[in-house]
C-alpha atoms as a PDB file:
ATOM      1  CA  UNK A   1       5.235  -7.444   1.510  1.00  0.00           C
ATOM      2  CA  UNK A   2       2.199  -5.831   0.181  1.00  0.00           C
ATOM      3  CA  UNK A   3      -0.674  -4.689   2.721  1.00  0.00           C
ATOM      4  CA  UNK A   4      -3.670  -6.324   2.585  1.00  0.00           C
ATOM      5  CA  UNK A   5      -7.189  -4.315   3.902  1.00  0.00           C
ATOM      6  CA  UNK A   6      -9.833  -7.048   6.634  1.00  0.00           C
ATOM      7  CA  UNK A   7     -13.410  -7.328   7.018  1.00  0.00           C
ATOM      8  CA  UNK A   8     -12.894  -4.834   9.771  1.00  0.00           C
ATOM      9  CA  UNK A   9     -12.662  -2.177   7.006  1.00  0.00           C
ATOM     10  CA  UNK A  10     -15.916   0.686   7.952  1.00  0.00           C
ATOM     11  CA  UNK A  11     -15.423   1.958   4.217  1.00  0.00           C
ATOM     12  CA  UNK A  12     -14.454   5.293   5.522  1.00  0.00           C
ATOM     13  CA  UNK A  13     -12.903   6.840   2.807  1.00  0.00           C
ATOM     14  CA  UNK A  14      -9.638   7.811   4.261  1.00  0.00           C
ATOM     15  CA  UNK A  15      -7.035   5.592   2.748  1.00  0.00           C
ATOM     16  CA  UNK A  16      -7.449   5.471  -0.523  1.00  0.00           C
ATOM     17  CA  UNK A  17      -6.856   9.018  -1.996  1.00  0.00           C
ATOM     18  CA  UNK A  18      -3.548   8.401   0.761  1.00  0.00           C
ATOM     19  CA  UNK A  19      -1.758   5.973  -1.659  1.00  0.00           C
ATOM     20  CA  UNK A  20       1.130   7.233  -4.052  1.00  0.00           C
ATOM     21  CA  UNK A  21       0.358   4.498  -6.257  1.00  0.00           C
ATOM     22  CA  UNK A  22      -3.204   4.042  -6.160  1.00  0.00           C
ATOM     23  CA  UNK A  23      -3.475   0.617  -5.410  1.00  0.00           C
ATOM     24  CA  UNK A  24      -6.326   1.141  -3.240  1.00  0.00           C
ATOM     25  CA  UNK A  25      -9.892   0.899  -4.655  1.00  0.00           C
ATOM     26  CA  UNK A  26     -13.181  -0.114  -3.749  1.00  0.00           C
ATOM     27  CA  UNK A  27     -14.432  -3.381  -3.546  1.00  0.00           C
ATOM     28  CA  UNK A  28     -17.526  -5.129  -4.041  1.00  0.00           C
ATOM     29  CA  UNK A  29     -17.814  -4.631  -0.151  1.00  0.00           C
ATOM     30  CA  UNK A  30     -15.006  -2.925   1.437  1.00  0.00           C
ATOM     31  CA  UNK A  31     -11.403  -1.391  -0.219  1.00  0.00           C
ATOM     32  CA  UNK A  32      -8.966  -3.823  -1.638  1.00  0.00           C
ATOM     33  CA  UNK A  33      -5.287  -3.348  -2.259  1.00  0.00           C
ATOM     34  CA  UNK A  34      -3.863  -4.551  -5.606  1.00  0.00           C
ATOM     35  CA  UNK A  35      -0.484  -6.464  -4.691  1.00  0.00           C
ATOM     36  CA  UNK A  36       1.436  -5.226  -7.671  1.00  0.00           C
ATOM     37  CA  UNK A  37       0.870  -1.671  -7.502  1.00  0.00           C
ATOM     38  CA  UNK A  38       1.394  -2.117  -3.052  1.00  0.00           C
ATOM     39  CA  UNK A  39       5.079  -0.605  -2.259  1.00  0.00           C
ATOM     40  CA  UNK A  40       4.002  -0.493   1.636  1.00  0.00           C
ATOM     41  CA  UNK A  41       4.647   3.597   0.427  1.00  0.00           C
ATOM     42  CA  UNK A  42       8.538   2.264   0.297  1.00  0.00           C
ATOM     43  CA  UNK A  43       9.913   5.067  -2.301  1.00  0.00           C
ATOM     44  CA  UNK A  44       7.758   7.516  -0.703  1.00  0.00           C
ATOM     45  CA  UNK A  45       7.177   7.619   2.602  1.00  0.00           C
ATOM     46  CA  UNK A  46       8.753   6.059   6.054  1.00  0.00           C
ATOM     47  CA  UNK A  47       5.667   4.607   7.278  1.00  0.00           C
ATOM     48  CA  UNK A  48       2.503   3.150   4.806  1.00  0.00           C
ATOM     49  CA  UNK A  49       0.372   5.742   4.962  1.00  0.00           C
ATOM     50  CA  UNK A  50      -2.746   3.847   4.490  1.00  0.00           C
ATOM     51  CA  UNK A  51      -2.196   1.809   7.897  1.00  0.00           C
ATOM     52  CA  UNK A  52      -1.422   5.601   9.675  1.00  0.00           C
ATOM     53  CA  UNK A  53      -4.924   7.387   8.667  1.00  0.00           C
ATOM     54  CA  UNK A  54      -6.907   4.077   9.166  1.00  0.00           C
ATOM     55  CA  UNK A  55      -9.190   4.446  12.283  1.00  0.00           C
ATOM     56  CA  UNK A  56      -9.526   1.143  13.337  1.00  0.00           C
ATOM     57  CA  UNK A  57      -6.588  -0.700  12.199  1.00  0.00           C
ATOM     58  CA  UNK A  58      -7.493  -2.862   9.591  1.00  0.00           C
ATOM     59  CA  UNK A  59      -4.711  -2.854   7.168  1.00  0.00           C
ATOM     60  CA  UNK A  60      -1.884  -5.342   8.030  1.00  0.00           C
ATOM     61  CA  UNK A  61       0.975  -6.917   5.748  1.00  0.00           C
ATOM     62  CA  UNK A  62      -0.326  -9.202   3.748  1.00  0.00           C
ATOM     63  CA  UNK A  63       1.359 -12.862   4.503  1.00  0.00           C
ATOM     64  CA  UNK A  64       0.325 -13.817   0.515  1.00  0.00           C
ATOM     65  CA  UNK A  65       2.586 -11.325  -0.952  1.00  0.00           C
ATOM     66  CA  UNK A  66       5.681 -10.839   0.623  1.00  0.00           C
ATOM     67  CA  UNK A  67       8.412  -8.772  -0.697  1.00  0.00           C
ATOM     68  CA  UNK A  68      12.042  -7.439   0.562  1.00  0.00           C
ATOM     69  CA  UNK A  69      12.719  -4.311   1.128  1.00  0.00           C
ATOM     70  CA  UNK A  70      14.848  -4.784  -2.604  1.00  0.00           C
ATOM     71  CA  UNK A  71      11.516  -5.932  -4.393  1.00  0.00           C
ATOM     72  CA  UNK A  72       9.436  -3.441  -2.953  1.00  0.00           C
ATOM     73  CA  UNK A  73      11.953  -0.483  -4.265  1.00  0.00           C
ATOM     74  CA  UNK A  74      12.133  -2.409  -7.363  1.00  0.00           C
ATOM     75  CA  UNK A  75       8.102  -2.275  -7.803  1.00  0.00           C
ATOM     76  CA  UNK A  76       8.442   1.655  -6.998  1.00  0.00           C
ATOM     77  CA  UNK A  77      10.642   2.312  -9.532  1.00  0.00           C
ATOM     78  CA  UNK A  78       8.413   0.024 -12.251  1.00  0.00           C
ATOM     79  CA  UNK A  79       5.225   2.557 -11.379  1.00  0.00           C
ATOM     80  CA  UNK A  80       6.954   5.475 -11.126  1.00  0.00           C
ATOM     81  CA  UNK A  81       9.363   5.687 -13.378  1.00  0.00           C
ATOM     82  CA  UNK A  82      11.825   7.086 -10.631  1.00  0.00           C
ATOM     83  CA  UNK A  83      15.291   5.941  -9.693  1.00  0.00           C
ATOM     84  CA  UNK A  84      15.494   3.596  -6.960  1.00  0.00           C
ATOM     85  CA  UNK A  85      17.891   6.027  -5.195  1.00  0.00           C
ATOM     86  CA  UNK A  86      15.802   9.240  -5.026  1.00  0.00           C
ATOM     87  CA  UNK A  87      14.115   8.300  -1.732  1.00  0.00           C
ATOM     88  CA  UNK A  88      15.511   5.121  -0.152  1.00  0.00           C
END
């Protein structure tokens, strides 16, 4: 599943220079995640590292794009470029 950023968002700044694949920009009112480039950090990291710097907890899965584990190495290794077995 990709992650999804709420209304709650304070437009702090903090999670978008944390995403590998820079699928976190700025919105016409708060940050947005794009879907397709969203791996929930699977390929890079244990934990999304958006949801782990985010001060008040805004950034849940979002229920509109869900995605296996399978898919979401999949999508890693279409941005990156990377075998799916470097960091699974």
């Amino acid at each position: 599943m990709a992650l999804k950023i709420t209304d709650a968002c304070i437009n702090c700044d903090v999670c978008e220079p944390e995403c590998p694949n820079h699928a976190i920009s700025q919105g016409a009112e708060i940050y947005e995640i794009d879907p397709e480039l969203c791996t929930e950090c699977v390929g890079h990291f244990d934990k999304p590292q958006c949801q782990q710097v985010c001060p008040v907890d805004c950034i849940p899965l979002d229920d509109e794009h869900q995605e296996t584990r399978e898919q979401l190495l999949a999508k890693y290794q279409r941005i990156t470029g990377k075998p799916v077995n470097e960091r699974c």
